[in-house]
Protein backbone atom coordinates (compact mmCIF):
# COMPACT_ATOMS: atom_id res chain seq x y z
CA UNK A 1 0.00 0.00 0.00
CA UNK A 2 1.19 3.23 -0.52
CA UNK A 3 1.27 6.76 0.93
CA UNK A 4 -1.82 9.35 0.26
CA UNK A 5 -1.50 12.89 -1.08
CA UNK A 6 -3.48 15.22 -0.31
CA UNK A 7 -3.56 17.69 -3.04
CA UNK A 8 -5.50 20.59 -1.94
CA UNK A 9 -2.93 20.78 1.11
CA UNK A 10 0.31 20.25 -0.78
CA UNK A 11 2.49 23.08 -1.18
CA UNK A 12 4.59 21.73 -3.76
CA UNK A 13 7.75 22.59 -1.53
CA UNK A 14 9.58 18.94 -2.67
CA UNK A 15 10.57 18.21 0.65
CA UNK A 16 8.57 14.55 0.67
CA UNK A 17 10.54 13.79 -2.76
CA UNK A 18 14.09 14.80 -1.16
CA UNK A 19 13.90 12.39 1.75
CA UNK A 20 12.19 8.84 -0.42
CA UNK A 21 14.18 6.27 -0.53
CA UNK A 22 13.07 4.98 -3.06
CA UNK A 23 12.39 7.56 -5.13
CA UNK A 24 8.52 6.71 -5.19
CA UNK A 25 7.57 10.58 -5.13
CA UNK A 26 7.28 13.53 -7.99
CA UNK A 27 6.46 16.37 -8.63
CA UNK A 28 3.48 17.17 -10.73
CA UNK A 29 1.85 20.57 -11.85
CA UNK A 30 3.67 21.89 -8.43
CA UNK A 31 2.29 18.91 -6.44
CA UNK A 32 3.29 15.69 -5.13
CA UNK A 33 2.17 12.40 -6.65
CA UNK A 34 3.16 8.95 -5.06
CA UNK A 35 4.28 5.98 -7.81
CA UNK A 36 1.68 3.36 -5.97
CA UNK A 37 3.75 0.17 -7.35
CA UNK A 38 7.36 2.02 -6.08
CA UNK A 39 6.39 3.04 -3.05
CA UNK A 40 7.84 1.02 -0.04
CA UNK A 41 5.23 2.98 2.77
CA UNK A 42 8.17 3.62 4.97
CA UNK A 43 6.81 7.19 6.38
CA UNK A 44 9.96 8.82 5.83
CA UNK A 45 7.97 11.75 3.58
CA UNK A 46 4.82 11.71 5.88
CA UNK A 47 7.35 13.31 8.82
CA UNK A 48 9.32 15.04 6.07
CA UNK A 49 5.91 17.12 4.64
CA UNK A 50 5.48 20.32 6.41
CA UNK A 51 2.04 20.56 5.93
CA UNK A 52 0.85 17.25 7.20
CA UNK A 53 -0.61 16.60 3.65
CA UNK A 54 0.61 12.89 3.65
CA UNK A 55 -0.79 10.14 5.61
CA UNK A 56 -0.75 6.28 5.44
């Protein structure tokens, strides 16, 4: 299972994308979007997202 964006609260600052591992996030149109079959659901961008727009 993978990590949930939420878009509306996103603020496309990249920090989520910097700390993957695995290189599961992106950036799209200035906000985040999670590769479902990469992503490991470690957590590491859930604490990373200043925001709190990523959950499990």
């Amino acid at each position: 299972m993978a990590v949930k964006i939420d878009k509306p609260t996103c603020i496309g600052c990249g920090a989520c994308v910097d700390v993957c591992p695995v290189q599961a996030l992106s950036m799209v149109d200035d906000k985040a979007v999670v590769d479902e079959a990469t992503c490991i659901d470690c957590g590491a961008c859930i604490s990373a997202c200043p925001v709190s727009a990523i959950s499990e």
